[in-house]
PDB file of N, CA and C in Angstrom:
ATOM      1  N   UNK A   1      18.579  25.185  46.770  1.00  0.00           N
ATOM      2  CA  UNK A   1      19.417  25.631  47.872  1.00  0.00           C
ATOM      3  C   UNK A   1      20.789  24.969  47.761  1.00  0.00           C
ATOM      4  N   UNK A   2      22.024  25.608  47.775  1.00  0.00           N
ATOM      5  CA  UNK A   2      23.123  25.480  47.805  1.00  0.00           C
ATOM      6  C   UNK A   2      23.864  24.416  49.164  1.00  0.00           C
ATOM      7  N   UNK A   3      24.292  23.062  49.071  1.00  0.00           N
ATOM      8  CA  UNK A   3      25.046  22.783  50.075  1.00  0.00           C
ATOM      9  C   UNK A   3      25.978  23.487  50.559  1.00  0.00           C
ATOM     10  N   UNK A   4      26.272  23.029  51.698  1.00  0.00           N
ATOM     11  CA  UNK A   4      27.026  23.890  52.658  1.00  0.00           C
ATOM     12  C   UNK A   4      28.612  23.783  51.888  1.00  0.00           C
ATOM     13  N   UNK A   5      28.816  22.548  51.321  1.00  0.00           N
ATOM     14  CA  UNK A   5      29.958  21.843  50.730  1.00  0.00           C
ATOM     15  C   UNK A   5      29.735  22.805  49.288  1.00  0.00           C
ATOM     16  N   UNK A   6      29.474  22.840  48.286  1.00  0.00           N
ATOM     17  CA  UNK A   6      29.306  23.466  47.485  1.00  0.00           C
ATOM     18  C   UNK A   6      29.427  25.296  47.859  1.00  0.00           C
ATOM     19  N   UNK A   7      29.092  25.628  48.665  1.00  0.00           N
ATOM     20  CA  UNK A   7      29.329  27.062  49.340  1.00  0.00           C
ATOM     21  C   UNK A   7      30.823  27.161  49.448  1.00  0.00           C
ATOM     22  N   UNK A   8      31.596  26.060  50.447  1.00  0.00           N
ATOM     23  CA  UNK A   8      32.420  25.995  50.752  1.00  0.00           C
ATOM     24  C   UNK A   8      33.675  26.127  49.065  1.00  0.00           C
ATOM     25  N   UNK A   9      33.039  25.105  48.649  1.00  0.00           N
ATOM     26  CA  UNK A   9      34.057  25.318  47.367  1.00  0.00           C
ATOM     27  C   UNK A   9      34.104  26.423  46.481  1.00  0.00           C
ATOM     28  N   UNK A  10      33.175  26.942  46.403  1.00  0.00           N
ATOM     29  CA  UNK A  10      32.719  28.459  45.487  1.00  0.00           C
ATOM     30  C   UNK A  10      34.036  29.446  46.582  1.00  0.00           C
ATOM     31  N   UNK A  11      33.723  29.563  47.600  1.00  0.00           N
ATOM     32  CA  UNK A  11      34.692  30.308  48.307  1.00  0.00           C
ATOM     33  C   UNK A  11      35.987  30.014  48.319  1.00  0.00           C
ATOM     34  N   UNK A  12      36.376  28.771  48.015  1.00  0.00           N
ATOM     35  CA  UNK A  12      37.912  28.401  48.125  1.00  0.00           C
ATOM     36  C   UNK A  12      38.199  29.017  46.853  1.00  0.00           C
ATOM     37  N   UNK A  13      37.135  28.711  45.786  1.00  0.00           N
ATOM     38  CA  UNK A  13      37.650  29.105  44.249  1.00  0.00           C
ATOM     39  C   UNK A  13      37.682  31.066  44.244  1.00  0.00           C
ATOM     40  N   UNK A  14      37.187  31.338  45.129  1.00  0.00           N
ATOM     41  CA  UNK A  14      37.542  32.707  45.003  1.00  0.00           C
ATOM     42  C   UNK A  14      38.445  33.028  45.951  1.00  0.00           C
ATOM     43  N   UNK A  15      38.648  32.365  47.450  1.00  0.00           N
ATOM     44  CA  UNK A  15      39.885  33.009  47.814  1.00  0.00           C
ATOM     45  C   UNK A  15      41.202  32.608  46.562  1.00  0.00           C
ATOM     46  N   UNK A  16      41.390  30.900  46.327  1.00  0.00           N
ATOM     47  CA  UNK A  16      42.568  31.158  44.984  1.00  0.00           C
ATOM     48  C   UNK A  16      42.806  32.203  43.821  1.00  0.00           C
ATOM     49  N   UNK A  17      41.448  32.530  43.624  1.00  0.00           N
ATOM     50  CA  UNK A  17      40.991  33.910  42.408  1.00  0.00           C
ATOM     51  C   UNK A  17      42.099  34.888  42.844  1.00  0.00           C
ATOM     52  N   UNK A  18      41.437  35.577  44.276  1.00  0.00           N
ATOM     53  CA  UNK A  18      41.968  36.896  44.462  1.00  0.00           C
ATOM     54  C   UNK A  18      43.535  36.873  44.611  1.00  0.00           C
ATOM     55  N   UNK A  19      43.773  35.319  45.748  1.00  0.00           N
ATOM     56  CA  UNK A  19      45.085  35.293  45.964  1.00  0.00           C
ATOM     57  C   UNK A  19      45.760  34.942  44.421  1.00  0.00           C
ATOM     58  N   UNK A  20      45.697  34.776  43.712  1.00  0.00           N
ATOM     59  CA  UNK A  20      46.601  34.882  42.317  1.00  0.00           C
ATOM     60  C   UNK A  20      46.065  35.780  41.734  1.00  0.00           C
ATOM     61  N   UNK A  21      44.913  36.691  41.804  1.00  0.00           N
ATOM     62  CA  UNK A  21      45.201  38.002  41.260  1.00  0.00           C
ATOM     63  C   UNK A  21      46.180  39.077  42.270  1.00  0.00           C
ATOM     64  N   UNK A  22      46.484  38.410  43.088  1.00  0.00           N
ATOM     65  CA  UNK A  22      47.659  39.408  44.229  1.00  0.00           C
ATOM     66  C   UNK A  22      48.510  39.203  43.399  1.00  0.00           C
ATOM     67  N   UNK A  23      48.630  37.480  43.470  1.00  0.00           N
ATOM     68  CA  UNK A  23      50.108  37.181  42.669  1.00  0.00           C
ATOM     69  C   UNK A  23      50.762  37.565  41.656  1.00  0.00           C
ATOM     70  N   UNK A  24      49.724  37.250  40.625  1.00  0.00           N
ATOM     71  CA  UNK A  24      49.827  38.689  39.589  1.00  0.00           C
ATOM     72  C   UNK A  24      50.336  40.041  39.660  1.00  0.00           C
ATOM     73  N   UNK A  25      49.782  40.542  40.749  1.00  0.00           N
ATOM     74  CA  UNK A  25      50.154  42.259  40.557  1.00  0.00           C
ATOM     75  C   UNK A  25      51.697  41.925  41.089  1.00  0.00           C
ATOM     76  N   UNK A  26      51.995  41.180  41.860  1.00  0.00           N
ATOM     77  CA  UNK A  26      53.006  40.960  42.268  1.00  0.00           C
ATOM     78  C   UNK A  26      54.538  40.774  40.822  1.00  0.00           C
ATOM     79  N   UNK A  27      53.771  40.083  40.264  1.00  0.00           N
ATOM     80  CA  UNK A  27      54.626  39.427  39.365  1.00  0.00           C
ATOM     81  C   UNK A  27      54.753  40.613  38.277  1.00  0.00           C
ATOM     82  N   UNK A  28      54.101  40.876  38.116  1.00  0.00           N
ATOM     83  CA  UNK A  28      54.290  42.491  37.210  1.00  0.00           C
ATOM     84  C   UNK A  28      55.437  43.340  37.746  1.00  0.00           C
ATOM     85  N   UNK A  29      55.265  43.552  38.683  1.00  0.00           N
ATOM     86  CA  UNK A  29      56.559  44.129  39.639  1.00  0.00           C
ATOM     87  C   UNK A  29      57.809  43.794  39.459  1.00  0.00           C
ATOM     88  N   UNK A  30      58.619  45.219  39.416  1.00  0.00           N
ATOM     89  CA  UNK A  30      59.960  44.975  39.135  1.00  0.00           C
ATOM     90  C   UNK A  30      60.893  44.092  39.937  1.00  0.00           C
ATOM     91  N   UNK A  31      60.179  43.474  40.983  1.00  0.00           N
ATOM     92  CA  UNK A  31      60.972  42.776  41.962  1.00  0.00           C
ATOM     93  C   UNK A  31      60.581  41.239  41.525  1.00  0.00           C
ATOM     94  N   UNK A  32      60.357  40.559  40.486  1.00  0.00           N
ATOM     95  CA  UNK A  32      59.891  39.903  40.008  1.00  0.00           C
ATOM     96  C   UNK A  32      60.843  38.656  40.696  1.00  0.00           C
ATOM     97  N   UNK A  33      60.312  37.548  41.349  1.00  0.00           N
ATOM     98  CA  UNK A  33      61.398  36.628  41.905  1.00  0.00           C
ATOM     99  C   UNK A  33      60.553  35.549  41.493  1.00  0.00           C
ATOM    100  N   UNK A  34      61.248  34.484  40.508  1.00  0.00           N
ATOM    101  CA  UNK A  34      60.768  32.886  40.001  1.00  0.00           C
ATOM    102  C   UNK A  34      60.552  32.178  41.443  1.00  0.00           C
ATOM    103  N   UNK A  35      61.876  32.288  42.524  1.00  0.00           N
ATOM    104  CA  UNK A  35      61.381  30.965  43.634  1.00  0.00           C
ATOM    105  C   UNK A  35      60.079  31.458  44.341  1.00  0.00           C
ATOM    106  N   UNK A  36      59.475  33.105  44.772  1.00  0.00           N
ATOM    107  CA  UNK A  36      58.603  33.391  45.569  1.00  0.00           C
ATOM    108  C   UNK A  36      57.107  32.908  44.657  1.00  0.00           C
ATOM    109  N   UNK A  37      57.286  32.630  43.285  1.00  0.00           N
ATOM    110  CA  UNK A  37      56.328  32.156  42.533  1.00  0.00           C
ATOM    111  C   UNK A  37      56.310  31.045  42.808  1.00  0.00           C
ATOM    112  N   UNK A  38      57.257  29.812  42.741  1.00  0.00           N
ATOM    113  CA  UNK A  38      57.170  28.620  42.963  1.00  0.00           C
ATOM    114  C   UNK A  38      56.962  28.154  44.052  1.00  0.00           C
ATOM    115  N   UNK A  39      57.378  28.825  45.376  1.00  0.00           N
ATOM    116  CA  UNK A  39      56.412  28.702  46.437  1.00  0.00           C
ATOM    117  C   UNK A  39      54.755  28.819  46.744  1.00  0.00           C
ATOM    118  N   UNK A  40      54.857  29.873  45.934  1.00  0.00           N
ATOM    119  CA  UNK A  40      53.257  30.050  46.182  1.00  0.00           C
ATOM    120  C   UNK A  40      52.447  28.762  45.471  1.00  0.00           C
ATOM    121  N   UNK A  41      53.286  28.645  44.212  1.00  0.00           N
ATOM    122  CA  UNK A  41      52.237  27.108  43.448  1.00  0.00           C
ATOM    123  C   UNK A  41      52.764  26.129  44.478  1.00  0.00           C
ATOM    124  N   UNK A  42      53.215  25.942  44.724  1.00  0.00           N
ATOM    125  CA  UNK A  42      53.502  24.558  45.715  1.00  0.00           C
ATOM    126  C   UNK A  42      52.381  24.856  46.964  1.00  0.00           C
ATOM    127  N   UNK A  43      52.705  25.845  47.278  1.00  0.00           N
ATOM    128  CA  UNK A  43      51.692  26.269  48.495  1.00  0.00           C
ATOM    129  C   UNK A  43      50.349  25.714  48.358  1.00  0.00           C
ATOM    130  N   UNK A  44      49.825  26.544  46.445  1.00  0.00           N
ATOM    131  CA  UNK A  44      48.199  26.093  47.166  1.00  0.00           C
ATOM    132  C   UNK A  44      48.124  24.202  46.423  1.00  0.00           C
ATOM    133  N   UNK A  45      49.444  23.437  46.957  1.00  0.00           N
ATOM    134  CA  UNK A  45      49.288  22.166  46.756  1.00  0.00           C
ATOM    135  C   UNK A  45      48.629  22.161  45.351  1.00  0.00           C
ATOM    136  N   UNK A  46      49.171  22.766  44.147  1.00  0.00           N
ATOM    137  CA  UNK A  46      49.508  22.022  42.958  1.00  0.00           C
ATOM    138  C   UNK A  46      50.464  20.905  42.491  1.00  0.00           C
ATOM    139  N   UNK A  47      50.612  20.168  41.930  1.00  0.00           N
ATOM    140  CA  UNK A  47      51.428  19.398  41.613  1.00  0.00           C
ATOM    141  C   UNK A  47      51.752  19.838  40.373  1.00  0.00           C
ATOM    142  N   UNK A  48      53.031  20.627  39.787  1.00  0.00           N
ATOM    143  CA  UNK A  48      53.314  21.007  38.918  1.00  0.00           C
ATOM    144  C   UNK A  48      54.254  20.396  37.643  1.00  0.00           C
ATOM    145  N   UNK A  49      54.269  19.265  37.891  1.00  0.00           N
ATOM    146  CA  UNK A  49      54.368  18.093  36.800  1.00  0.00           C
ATOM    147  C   UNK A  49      53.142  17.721  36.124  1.00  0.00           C
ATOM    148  N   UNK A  50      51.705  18.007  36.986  1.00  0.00           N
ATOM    149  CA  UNK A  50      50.473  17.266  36.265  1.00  0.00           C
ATOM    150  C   UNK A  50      50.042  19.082  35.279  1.00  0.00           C
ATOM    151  N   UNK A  51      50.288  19.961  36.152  1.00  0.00           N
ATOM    152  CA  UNK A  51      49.853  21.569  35.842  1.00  0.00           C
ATOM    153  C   UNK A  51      49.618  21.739  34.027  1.00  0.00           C
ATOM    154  N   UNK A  52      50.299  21.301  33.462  1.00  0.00           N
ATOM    155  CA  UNK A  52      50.555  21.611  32.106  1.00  0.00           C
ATOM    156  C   UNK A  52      49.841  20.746  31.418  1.00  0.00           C
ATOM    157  N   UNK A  53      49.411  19.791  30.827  1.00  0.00           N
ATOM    158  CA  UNK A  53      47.626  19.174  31.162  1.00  0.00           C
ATOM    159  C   UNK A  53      46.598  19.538  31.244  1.00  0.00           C
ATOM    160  N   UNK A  54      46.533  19.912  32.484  1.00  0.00           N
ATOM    161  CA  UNK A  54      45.532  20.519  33.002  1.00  0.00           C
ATOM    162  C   UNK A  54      45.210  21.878  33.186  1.00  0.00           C
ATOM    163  N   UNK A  55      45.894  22.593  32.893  1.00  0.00           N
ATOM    164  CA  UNK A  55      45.448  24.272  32.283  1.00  0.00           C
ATOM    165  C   UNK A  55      44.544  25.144  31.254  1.00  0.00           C
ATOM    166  N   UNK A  56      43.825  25.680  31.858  1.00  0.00           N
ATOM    167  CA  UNK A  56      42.711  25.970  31.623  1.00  0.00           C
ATOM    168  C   UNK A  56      41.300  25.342  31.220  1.00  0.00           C
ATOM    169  N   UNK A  57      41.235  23.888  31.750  1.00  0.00           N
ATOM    170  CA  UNK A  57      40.462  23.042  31.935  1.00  0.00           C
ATOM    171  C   UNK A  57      39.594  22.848  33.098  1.00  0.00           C
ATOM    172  N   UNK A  58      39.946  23.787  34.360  1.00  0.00           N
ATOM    173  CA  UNK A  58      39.922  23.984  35.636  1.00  0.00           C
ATOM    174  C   UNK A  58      38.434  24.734  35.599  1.00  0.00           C
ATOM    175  N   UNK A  59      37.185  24.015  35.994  1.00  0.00           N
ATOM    176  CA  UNK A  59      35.983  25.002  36.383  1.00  0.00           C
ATOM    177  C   UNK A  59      36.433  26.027  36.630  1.00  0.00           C
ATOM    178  N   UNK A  60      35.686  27.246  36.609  1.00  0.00           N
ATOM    179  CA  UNK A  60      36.261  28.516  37.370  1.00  0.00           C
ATOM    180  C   UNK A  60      37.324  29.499  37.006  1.00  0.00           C
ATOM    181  N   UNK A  61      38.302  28.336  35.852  1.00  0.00           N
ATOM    182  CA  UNK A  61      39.138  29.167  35.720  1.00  0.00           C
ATOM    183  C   UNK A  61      39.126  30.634  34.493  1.00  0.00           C
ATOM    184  N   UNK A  62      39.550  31.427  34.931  1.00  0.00           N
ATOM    185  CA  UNK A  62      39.206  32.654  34.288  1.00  0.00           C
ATOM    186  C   UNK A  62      40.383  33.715  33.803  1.00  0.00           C
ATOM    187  N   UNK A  63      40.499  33.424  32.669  1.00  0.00           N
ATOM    188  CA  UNK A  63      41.874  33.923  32.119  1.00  0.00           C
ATOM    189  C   UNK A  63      42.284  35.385  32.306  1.00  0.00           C
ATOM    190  N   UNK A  64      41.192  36.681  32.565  1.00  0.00           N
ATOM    191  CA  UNK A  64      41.109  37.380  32.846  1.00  0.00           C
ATOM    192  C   UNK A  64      41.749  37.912  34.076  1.00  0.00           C
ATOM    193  N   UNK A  65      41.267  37.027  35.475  1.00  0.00           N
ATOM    194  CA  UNK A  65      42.089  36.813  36.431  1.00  0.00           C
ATOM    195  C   UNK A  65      43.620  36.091  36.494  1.00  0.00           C
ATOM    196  N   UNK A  66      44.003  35.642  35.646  1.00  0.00           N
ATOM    197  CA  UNK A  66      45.478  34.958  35.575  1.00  0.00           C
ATOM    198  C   UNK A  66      46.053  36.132  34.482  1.00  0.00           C
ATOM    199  N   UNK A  67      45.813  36.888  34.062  1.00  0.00           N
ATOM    200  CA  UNK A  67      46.762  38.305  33.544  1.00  0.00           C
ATOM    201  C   UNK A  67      46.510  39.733  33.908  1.00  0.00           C
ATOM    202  N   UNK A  68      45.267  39.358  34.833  1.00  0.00           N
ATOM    203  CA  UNK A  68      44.940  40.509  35.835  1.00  0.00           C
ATOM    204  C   UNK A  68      44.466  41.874  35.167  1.00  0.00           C
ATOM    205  N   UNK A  69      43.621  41.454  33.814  1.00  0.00           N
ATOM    206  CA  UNK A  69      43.465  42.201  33.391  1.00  0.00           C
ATOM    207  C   UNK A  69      41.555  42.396  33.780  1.00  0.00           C
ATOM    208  N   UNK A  70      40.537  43.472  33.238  1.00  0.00           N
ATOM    209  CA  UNK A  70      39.038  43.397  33.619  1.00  0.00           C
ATOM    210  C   UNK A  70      39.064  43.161  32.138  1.00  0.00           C
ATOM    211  N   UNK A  71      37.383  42.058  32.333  1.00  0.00           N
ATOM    212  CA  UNK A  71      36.804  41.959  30.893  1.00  0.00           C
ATOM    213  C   UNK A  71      36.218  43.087  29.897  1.00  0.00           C
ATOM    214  N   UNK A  72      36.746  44.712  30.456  1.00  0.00           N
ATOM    215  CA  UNK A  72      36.441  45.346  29.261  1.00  0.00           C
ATOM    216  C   UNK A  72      37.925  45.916  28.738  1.00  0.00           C
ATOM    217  N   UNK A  73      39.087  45.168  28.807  1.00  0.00           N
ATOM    218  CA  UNK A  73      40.202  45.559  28.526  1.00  0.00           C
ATOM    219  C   UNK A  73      40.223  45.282  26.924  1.00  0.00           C
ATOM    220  N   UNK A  74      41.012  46.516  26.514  1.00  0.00           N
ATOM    221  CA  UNK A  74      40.910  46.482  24.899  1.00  0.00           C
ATOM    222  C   UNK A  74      41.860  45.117  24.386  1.00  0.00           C
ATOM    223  N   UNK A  75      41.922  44.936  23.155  1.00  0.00           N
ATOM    224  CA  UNK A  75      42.919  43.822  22.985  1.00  0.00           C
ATOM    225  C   UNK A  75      44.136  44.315  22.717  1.00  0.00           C
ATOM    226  N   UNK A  76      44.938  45.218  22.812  1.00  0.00           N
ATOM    227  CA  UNK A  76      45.642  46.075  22.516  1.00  0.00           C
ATOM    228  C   UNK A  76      46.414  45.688  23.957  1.00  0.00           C
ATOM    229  N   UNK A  77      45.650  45.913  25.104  1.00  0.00           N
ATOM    230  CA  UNK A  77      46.121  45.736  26.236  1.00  0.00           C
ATOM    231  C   UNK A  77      45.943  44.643  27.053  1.00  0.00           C
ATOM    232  N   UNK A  78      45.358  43.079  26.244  1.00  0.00           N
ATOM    233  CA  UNK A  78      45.774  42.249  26.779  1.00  0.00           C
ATOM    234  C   UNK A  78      46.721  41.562  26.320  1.00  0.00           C
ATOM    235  N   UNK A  79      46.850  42.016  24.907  1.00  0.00           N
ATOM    236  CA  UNK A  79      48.108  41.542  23.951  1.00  0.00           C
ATOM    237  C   UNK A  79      49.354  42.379  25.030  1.00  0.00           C
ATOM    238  N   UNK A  80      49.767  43.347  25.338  1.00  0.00           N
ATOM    239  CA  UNK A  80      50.892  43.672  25.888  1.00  0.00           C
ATOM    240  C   UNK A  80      50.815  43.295  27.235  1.00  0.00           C
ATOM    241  N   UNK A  81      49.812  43.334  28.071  1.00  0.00           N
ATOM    242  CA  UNK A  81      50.039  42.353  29.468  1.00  0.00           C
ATOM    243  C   UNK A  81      50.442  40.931  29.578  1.00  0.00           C
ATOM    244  N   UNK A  82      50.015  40.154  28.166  1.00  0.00           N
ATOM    245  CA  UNK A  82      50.766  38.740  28.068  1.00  0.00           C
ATOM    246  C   UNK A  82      52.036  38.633  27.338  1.00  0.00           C
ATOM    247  N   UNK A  83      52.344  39.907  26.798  1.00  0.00           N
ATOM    248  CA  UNK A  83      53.750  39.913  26.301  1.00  0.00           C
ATOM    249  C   UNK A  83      54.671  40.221  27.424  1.00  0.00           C
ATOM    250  N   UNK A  84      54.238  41.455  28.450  1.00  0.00           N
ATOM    251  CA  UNK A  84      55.453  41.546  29.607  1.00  0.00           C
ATOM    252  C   UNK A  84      55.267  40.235  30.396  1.00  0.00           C
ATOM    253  N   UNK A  85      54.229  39.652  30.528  1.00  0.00           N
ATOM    254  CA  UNK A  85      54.322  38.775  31.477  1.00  0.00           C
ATOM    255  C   UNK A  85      55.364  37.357  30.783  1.00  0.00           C
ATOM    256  N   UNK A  86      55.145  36.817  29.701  1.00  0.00           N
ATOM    257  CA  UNK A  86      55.714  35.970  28.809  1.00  0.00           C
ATOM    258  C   UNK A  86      57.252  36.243  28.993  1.00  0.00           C
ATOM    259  N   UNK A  87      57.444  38.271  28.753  1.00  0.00           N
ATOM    260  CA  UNK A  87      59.201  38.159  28.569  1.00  0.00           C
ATOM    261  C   UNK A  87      59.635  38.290  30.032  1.00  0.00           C
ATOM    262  N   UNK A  88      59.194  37.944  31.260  1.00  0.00           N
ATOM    263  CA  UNK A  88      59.415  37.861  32.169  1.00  0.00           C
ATOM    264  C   UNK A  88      59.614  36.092  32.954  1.00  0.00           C
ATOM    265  N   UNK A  89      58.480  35.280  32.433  1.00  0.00           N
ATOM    266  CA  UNK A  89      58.428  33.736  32.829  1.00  0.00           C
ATOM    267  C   UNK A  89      58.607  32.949  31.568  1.00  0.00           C
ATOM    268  N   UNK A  90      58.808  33.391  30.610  1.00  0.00           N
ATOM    269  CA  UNK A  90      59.610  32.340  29.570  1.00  0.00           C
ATOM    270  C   UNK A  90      60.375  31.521  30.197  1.00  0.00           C
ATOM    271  N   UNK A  91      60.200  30.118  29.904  1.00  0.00           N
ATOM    272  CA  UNK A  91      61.447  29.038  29.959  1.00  0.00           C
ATOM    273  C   UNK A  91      62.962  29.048  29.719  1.00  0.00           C
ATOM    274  N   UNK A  92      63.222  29.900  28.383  1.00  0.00           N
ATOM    275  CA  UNK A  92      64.217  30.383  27.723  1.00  0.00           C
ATOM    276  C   UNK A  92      65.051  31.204  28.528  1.00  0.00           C
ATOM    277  N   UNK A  93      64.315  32.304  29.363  1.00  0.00           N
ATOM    278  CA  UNK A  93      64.579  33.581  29.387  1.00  0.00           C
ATOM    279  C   UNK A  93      64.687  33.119  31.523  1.00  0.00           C
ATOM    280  N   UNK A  94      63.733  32.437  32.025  1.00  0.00           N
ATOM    281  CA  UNK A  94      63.638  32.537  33.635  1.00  0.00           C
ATOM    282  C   UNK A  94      64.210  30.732  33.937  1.00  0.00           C
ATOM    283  N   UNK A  95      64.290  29.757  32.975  1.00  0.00           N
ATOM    284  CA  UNK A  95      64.862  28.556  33.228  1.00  0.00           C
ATOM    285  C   UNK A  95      63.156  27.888  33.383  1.00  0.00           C
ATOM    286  N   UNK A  96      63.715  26.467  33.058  1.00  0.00           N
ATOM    287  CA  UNK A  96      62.627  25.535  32.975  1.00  0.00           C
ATOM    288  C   UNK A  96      62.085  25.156  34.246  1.00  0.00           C
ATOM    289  N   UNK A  97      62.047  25.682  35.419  1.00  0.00           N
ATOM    290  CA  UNK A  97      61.138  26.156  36.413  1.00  0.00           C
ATOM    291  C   UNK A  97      59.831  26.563  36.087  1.00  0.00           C
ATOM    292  N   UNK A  98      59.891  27.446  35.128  1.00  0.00           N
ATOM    293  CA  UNK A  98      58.418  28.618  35.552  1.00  0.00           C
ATOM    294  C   UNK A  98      58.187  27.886  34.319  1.00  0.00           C
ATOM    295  N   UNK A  99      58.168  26.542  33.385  1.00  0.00           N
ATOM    296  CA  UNK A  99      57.237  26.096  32.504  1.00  0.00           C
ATOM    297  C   UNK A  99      55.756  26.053  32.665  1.00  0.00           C
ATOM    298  N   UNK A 100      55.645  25.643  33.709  1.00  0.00           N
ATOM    299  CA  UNK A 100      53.986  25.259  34.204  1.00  0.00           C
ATOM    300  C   UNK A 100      53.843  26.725  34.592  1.00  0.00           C
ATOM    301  N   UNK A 101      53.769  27.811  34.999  1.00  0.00           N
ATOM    302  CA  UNK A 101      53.654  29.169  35.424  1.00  0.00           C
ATOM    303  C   UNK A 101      53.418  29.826  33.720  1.00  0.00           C
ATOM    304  N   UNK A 102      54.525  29.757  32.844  1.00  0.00           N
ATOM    305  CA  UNK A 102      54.290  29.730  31.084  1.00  0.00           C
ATOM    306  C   UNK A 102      53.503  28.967  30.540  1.00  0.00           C
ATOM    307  N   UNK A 103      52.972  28.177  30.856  1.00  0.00           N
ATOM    308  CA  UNK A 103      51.625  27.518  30.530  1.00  0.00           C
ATOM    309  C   UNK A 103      50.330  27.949  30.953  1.00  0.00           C
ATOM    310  N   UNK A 104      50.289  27.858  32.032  1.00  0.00           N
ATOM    311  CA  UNK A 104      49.438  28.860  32.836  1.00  0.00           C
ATOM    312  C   UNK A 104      48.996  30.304  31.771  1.00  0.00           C
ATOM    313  N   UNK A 105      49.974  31.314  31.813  1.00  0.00           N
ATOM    314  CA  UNK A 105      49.683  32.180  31.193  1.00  0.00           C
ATOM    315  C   UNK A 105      49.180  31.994  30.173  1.00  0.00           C
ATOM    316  N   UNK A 106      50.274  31.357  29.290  1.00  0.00           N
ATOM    317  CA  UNK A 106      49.481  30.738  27.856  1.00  0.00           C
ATOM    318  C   UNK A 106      48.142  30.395  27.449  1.00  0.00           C
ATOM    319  N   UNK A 107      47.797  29.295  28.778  1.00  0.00           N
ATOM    320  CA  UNK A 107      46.454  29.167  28.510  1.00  0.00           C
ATOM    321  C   UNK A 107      45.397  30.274  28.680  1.00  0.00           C
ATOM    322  N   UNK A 108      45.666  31.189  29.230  1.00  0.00           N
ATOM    323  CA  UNK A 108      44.253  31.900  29.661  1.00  0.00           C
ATOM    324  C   UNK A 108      44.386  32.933  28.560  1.00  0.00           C
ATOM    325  N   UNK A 109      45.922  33.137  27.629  1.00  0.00           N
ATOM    326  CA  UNK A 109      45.797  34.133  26.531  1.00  0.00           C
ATOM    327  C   UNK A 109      44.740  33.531  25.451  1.00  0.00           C
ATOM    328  N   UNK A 110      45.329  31.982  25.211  1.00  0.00           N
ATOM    329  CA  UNK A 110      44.408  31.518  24.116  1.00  0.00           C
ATOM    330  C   UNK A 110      43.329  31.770  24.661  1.00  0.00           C
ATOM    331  N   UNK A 111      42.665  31.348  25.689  1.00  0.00           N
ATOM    332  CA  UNK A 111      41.469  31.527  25.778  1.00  0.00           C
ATOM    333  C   UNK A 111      41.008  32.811  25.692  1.00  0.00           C
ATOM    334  N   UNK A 112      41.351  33.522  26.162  1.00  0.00           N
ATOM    335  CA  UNK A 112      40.782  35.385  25.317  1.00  0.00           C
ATOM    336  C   UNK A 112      40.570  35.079  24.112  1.00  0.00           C
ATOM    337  N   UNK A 113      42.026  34.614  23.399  1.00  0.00           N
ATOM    338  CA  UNK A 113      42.157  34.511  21.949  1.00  0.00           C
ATOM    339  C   UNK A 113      40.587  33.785  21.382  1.00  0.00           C
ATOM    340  N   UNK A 114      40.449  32.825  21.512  1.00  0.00           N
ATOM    341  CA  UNK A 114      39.507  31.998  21.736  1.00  0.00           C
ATOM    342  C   UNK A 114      37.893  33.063  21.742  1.00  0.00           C
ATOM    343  N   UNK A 115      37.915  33.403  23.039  1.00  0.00           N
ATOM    344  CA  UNK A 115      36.569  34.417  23.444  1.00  0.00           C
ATOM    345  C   UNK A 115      36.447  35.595  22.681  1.00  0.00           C
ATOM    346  N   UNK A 116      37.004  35.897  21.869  1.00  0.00           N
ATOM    347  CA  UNK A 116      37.286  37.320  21.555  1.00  0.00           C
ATOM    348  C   UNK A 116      37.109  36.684  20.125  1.00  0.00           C
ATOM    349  N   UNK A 117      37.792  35.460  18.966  1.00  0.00           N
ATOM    350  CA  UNK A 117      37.891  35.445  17.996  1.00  0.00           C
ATOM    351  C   UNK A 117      38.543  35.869  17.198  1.00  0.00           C
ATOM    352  N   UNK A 118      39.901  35.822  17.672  1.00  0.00           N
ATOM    353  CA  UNK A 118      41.317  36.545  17.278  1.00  0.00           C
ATOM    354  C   UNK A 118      41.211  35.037  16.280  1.00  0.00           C
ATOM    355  N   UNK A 119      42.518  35.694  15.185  1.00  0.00           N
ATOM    356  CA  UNK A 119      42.946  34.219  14.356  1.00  0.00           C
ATOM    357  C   UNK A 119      44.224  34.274  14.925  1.00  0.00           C
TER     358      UNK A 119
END
């Protein structure tokens, strides 16, 4: 039987799920704004100096949900969902703000990369 505390955390890890798969669809969007992103990570009280570290090391975390793609997406089309998303939050390209947000992504591509057995 599941503690009540353990219940509790399974649910926090899925309200963060859905709410950054919002964020996502959001960020795809042509209205694409870096500060309404950096609010939201501040929001759910990340510390985004430690973020880059600690990416994709996170129980729970599921790379699938951080490019908003479903696990029967071809690789064809998770390769181009992490390319628009990349030429959109690059460091280079959006300023060294959205590094930890480009990490983020990063990590959950390798990890496909990774799950899938890409070289």
């Amino acid at each position: 039987m599941e503690s009540p505390l353990t219940r509790m955390g399974r649910r926090v890890a899925e309200v963060i799920q859905q709410e950054m798969s919002n964020w996502m669809d959001d960020l795809l969007k042509e209205s694409f704004n870096p500060d309404v992103m950096l609010r939201f990570i501040r929001g759910l009280g990340i510390d985004l100096s430690q973020l880059p570290g600690m990416v994709g090391q996170q129980p729970g975390f599921d790379p699938y949900v951080i490019l908003h793609l479903d696990r029967s997406a071809s690789d064809e089309e998770v390769k181009q969902v992490y390319r628009k998303m990349m030429s959109k939050i690059h460091p280079d390209k959006a300023g060294p703000e959205l590094t930890t947000v480009a990490a983020l992504v990063n990590a959950a591509y390798e990890l496909i990369k990774k799950e899938r057995k890409w070289k």
